[in-house]
Protein backbone atom coordinates (compact mmCIF):
# COMPACT_ATOMS: atom_id res chain seq x y z
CA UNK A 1 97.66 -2.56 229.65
CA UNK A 2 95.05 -4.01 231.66
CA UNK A 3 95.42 -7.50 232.12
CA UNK A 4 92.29 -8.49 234.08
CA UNK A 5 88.60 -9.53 233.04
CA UNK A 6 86.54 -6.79 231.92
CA UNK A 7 82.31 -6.50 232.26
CA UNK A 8 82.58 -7.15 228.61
CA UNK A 9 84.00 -10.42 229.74
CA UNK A 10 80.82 -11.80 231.58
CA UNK A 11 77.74 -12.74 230.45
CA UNK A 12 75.10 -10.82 232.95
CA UNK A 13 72.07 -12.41 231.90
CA UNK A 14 70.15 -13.63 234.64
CA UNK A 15 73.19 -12.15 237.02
CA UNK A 16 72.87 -9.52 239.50
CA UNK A 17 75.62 -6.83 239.58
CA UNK A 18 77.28 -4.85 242.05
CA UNK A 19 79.70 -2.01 241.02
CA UNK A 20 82.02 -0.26 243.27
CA UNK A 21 82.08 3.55 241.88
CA UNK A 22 84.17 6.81 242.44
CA UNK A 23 81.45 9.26 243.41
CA UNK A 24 83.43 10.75 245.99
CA UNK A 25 82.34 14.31 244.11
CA UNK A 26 82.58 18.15 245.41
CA UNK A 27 79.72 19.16 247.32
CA UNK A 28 78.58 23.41 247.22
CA UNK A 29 77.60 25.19 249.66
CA UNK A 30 73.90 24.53 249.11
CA UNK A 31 74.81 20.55 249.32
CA UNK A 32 74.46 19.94 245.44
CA UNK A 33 76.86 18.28 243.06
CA UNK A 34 79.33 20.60 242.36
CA UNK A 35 81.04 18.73 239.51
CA UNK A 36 79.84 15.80 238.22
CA UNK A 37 82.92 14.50 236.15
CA UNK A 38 83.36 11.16 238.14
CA UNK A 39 79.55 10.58 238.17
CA UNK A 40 79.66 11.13 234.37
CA UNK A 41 82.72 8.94 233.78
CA UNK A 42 80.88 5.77 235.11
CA UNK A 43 77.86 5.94 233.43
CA UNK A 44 79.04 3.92 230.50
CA UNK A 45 79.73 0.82 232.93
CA UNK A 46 75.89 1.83 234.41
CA UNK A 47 73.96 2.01 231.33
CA UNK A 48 76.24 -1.34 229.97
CA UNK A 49 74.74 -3.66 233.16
CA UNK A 50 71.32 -2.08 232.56
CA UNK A 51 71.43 -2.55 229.21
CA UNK A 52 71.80 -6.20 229.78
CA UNK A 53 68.77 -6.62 231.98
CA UNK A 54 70.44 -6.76 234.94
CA UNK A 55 69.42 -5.56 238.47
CA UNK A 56 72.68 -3.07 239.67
CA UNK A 57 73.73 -2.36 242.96
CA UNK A 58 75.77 1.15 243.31
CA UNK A 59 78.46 1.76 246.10
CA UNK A 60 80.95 4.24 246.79
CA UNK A 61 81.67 6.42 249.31
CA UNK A 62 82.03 10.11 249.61
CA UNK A 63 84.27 12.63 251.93
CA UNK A 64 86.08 11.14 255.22
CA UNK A 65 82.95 10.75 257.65
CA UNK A 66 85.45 8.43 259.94
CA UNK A 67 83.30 5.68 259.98
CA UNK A 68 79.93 7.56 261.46
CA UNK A 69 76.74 8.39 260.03
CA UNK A 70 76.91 12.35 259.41
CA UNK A 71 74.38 13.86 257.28
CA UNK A 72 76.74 15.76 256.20
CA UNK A 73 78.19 13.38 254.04
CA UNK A 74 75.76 11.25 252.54
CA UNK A 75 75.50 10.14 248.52
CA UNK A 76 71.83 12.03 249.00
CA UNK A 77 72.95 14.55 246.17
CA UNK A 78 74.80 11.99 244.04
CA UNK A 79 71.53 10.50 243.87
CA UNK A 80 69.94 13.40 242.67
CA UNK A 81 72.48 14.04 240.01
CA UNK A 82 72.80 10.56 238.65
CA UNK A 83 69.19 10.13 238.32
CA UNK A 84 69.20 13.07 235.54
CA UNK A 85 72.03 10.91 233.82
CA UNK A 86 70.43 7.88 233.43
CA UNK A 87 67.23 6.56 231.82
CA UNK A 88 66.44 3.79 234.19
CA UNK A 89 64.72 3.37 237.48
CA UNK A 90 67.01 4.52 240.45
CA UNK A 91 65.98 3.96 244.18
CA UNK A 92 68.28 4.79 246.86
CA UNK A 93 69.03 2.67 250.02
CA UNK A 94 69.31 4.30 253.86
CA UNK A 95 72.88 2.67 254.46
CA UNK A 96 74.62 0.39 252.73
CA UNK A 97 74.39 -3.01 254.85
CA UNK A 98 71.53 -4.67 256.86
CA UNK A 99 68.30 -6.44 256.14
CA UNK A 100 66.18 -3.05 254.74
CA UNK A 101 69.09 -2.84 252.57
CA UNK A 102 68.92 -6.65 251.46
CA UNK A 103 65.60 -6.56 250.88
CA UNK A 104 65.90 -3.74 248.25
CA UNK A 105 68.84 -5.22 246.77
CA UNK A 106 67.19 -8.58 245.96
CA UNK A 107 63.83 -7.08 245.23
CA UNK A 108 65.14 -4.82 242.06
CA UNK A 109 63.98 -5.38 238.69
CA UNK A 110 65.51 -6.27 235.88
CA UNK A 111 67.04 -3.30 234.53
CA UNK A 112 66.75 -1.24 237.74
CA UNK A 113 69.53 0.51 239.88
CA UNK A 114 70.11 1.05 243.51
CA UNK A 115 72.81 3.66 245.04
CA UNK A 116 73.68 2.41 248.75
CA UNK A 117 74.41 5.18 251.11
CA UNK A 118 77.89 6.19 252.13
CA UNK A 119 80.17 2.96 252.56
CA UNK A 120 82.15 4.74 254.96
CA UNK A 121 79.53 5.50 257.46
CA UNK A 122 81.03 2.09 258.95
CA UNK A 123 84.61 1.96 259.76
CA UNK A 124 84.36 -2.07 258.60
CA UNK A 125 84.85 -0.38 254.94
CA UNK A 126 88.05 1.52 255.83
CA UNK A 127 89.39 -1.55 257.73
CA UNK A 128 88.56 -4.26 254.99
CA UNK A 129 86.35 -6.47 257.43
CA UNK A 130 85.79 -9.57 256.29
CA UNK A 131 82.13 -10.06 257.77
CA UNK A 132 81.62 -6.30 256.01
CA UNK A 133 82.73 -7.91 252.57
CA UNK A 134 80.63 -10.71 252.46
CA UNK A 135 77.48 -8.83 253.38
CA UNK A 136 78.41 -6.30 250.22
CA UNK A 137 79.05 -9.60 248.22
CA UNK A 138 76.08 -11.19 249.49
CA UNK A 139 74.09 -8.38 247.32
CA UNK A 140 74.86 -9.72 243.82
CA UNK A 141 76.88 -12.74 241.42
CA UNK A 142 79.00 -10.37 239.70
CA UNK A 143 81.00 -7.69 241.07
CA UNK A 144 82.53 -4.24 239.05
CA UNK A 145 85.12 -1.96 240.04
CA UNK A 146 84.93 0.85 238.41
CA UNK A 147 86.36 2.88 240.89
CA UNK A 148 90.29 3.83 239.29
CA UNK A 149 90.22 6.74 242.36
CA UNK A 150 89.95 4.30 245.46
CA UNK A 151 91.67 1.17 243.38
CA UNK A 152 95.03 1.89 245.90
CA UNK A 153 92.89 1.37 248.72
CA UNK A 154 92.30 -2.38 250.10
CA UNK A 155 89.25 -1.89 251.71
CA UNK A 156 86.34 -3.70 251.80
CA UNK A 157 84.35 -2.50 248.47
CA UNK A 158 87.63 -2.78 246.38
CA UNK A 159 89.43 -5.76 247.34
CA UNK A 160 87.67 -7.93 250.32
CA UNK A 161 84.95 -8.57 248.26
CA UNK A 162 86.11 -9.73 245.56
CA UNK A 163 86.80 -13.03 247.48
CA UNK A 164 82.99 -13.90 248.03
CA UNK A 165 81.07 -13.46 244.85
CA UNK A 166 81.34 -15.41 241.43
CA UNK A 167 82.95 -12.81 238.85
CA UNK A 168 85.05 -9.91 239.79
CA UNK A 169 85.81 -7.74 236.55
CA UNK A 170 86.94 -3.95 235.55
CA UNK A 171 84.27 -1.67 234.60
CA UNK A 172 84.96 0.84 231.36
CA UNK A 173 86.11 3.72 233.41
CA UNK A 174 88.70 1.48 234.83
CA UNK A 175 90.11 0.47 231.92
CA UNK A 176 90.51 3.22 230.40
CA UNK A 177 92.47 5.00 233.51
CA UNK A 178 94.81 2.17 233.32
CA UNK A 179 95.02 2.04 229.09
CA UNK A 180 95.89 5.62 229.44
CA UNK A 181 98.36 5.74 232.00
CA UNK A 182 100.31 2.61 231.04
CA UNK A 183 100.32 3.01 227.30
CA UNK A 184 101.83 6.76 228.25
CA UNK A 185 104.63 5.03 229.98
CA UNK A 186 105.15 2.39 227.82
CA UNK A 187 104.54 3.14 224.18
CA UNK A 188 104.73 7.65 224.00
CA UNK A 189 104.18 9.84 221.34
CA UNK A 190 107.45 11.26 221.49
CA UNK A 191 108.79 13.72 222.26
CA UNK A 192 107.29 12.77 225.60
CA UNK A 193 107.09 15.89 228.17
CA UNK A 194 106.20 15.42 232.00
CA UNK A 195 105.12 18.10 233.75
CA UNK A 196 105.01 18.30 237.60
CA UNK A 197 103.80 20.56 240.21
CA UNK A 198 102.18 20.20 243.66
CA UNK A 199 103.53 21.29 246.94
CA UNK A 200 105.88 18.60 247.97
CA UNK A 201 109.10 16.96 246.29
CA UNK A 202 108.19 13.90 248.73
CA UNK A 203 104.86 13.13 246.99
CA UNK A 204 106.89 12.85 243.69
CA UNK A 205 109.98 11.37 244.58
CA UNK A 206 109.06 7.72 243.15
CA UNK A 207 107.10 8.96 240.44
CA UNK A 208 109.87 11.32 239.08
CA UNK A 209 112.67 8.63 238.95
CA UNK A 210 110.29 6.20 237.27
CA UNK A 211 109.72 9.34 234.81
CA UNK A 212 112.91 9.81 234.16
CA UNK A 213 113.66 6.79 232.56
CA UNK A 214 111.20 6.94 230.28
CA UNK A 215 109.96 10.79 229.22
CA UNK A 216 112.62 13.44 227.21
CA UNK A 217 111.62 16.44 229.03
CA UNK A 218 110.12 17.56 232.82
CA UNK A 219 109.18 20.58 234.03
CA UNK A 220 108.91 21.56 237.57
CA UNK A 221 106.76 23.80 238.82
CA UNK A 222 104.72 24.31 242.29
CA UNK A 223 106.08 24.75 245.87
CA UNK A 224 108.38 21.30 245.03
CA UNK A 225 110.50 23.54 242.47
CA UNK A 226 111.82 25.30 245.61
CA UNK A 227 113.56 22.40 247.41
CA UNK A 228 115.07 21.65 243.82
CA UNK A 229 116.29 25.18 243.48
CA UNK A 230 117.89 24.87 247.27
CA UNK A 231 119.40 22.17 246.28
CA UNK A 232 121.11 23.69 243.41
CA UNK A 233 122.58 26.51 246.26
CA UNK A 234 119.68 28.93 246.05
CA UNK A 235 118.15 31.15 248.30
CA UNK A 236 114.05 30.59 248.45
CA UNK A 237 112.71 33.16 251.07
CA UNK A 238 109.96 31.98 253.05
CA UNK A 239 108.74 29.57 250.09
CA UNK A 240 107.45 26.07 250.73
CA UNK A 241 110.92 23.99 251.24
CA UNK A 242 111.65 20.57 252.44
CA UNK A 243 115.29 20.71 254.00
CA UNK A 244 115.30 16.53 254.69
CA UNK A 245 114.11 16.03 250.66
CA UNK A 246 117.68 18.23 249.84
CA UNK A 247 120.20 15.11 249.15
CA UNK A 248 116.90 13.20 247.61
CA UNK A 249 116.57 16.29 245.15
CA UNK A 250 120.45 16.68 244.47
CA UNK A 251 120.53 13.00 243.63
CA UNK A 252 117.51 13.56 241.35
CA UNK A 253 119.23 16.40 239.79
CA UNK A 254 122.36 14.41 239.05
CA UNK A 255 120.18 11.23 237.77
CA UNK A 256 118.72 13.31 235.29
CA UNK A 257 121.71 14.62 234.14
CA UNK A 258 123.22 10.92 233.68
CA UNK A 259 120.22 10.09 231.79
CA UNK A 260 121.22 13.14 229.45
CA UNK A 261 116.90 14.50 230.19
CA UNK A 262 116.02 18.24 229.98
CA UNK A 263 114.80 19.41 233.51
CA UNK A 264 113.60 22.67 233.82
CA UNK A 265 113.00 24.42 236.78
CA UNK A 266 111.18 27.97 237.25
CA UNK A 267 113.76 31.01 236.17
CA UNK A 268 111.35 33.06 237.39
CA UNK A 269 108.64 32.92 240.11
CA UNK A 270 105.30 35.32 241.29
CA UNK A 271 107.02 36.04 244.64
CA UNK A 272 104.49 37.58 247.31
CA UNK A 273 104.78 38.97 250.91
CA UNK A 274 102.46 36.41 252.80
CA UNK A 275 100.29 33.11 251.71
CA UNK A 276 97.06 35.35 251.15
CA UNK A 277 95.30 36.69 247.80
CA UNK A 278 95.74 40.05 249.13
CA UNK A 279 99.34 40.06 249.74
CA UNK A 280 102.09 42.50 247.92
CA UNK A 281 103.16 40.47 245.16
CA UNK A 282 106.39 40.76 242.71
CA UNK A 283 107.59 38.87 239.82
CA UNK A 284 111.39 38.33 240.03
CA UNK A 285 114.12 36.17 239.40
CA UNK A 286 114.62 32.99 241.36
CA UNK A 287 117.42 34.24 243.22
CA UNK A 288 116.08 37.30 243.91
CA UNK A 289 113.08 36.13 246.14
CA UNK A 290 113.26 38.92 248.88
CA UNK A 291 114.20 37.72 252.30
CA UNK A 292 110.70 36.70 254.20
CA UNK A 293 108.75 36.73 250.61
CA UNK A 294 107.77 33.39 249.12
CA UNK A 295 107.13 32.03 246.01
CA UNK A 296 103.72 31.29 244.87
CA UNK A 297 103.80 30.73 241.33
CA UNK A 298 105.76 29.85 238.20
CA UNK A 299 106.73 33.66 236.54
CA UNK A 300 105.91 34.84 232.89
CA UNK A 301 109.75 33.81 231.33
CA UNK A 302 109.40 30.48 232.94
CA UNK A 303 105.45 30.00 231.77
CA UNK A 304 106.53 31.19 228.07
CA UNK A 305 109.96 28.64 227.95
CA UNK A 306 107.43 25.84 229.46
CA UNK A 307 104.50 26.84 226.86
CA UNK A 308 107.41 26.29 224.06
CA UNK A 309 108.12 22.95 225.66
CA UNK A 310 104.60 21.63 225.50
CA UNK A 311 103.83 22.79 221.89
CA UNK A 312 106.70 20.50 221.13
CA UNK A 313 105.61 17.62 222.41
CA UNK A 314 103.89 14.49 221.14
CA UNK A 315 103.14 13.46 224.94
CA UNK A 316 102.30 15.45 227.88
CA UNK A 317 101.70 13.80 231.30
CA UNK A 318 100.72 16.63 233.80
CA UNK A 319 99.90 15.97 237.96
CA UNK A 320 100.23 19.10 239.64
CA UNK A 321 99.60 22.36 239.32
CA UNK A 322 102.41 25.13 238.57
CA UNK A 323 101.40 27.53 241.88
CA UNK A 324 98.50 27.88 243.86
CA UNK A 325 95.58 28.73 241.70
CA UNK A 326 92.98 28.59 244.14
CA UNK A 327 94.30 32.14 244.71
CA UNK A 328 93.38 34.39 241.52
CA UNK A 329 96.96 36.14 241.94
CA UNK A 330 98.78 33.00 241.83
CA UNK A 331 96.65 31.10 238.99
CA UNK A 332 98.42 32.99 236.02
CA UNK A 333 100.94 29.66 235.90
CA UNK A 334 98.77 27.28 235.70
CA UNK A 335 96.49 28.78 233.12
CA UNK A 336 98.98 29.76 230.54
CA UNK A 337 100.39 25.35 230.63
CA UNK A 338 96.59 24.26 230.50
CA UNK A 339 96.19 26.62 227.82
CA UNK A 340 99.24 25.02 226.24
CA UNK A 341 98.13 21.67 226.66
CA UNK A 342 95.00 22.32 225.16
CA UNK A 343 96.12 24.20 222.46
CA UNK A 344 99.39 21.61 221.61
CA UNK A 345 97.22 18.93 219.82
CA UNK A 346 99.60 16.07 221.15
CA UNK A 347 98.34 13.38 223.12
CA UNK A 348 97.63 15.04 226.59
CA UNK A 349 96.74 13.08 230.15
CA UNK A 350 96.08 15.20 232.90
CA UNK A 351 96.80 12.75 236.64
CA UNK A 352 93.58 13.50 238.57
CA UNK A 353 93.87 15.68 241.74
CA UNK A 354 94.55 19.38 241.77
CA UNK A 355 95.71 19.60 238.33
CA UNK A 356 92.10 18.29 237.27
CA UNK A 357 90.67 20.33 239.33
CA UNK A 358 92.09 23.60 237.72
CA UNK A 359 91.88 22.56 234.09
CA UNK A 360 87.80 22.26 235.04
CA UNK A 361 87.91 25.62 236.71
CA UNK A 362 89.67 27.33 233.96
CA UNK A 363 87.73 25.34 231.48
CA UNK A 364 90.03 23.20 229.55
CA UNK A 365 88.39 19.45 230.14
CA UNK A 366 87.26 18.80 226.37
CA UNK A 367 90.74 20.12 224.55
CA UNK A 368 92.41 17.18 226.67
CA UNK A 369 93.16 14.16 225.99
CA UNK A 370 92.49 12.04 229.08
CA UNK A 371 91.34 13.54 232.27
CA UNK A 372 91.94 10.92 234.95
CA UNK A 373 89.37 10.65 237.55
CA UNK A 374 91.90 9.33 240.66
CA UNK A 375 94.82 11.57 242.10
CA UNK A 376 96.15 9.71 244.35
CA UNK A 377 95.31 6.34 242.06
CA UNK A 378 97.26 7.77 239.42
CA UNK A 379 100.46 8.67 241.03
CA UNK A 380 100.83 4.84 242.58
CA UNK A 381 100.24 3.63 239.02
CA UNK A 382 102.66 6.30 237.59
CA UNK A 383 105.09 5.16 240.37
CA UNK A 384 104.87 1.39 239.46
CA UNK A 385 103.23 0.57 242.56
CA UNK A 386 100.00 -2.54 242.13
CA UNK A 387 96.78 -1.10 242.74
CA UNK A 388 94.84 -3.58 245.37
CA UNK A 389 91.82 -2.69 243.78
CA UNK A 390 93.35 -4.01 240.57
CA UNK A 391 95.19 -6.85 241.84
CA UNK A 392 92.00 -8.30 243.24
CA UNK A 393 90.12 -8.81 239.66
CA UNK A 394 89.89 -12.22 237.92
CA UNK A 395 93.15 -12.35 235.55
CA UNK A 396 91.91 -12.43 231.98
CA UNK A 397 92.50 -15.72 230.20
């Protein structure tokens, strides 16, 4: 559990805040939000410091500008959305640093917001400047991170700054990431099933052995099944495969077999000529991938055994998806497990990422659980790794 001050911790009255948020959000084509979940999931922390008569400052970034102003990237249509979310006044600043920016800082009402503009239009965020902290920290008394997707970054807005202002506390959003995650690990619904996907056995290495020590059953899906599956003296085709991760997956293999876990791995697979929608595709056996073919998905028999898993479970921790839905032909996999989730009734937390991404798309997000907002945030956290942006908040008493 979190085990660091909270906003509920501070009296804000007569304070001014400052709150590092996640709105690092999809843009469409027409530059407009194009899904608002981590706008939505910090408006509790927003309407909380307003609530309280307190003047907020907003700050986040958004895309990978490498530390330049690009149009391209700016918080311009986070603006727009948030200011249909809350009932408060909500001005926007044209960067995120400098005197214009003081002055609009300091000059809020009580009770009134201000969004900076894109944090990283200055490589000082990236590179946790000291000079860029203070002038953040020199915006308020009280600082919030609420930010559980860029807490494993030290940069400026999530850890520097926490050394020059009075307070430095966890917003709701951030608390309840970590609550989820941790009390998943620590205290299951059992039995507990993992399921992973994703494209690489190397993202997942840490996270899997930590796993394993504590879940009943995993199930591997996703291009990482296939270095797995060579392991085991398979033949894969053309499919994704990481020959240095081979010894790393045999020893995984024979770890979960010590620890007397069930780990499945695909029986069958969509297999398909080339990595394109419109490529020939077959269903077939795992070792009977035809030579130059690929696999692409997780197959109906190994979707159906999986299914059977989840509707057992008490727990289901999912990061990754099971092939590579963005491609109609290949979604079929990860459908039929966020189906299952949904429809299982146990306790389900889906790790951020692409697996949030496709339970959105195939519109699953209110028949689960916990939907974290932070991919990358959630594996370190699943992995045992400290989150700077964590480690930097006042301890709680």
């Amino acid at each position: 559990m979190l085990r660091k001050k909270t906003i509920e911790d501070v009296n804000l009255e007569g304070k001014r805040v400052i709150a590092r948020v996640d709105f690092n959000v999809p843009l469409d084509e027409n530059r407009r939000v194009a899904n608002d979940l981590r706008i939505r999931a910090a408006v509790p922390t927003i309407e909380h410091v307003l609530s309280r008569g307190a003047p907020l400052v907003l700050m986040s970034h958004l895309g990978r500008p490498g530390g330049r102003r690009d149009p391209k990237f700016s918080l311009a249509p986070v603006f727009e959305r948030l200011g249909t979310l809350i009932g408060a006044p909500l001005k926007m600043a044209p960067d995120c640093v400098g005197d214009e920016v003081k002055g609009l800082a300091l000059g809020l009402s009580p009770g009134a917001a201000l969004l900076l503009e894109n944090l990283r239009f200055h490589e000082e965020e990236t590179r946790n400047d000291e000079g860029f902290a203070r002038e953040l920290a020199s915006l308020a008394d009280v600082y919030v991170n609420d930010a559980f997707g860029a807490a494993h970054r030290a940069h400026a807005s999530t850890e520097g700054i926490t050394r020059f202002v009075g307070a430095s506390v966890a917003g709701f959003l951030m608390k309840k990431e970590i609550d989820y995650l941790e009390n998943a690990l620590e205290n299951p619904r059992r039995p507990f099933t993992a399921v992973l996907g994703g494209a690489k056995v190397s993202d997942k290495i840490s996270v899997i052995e930590r796993l394993l020590d504590r879940v009943d059953v995993m199930l591997i899906g996703g291009g990482m099944c296939f270095t797995f599956l060579k392991a085991l003296g398979g033949e894969v085709g053309n499919s994704k495969l990481e020959e240095d991760r081979l010894d790393e997956a045999r020893r995984i293999l024979r770890l979960a077999r010590e620890k007397g876990k069930e780990f499945l791995l695909p029986a069958d697979v969509v297999a398909a000529s080339a990595f394109s929608e419109t490529a020939e595709t077959r269903m077939v056996p795992v070792d009977s991938i035809p030579a130059g073919w690929m696999g692409l998905d997780i197959g109906e028999e190994t979707a159906e055994t999986y299914r059977r898993k989840i509707m057992e479970s008490g727990t289901v921790l999912w990061n990754g998806p099971m092939g590579v839905f963005e491609m109609k032909p290949f979604a079929a996999g990860t459908r039929a497990l966020a189906d299952a989730v949904a429809e299982s009734g146990c306790v389900s937390i889906v790790g951020g990422g692409d697996s949030a991404a496709a339970v959105y798309e195939m519109g699953f997000e209110d028949r689960i659980t916990h939907i974290s907002t932070g991919g990358g945030a959630a594996l370190e956290l699943l992995e045992g790794r400290k989150l700077p942006g964590v480690e930097a908040l006042d301890d709680a008493v």
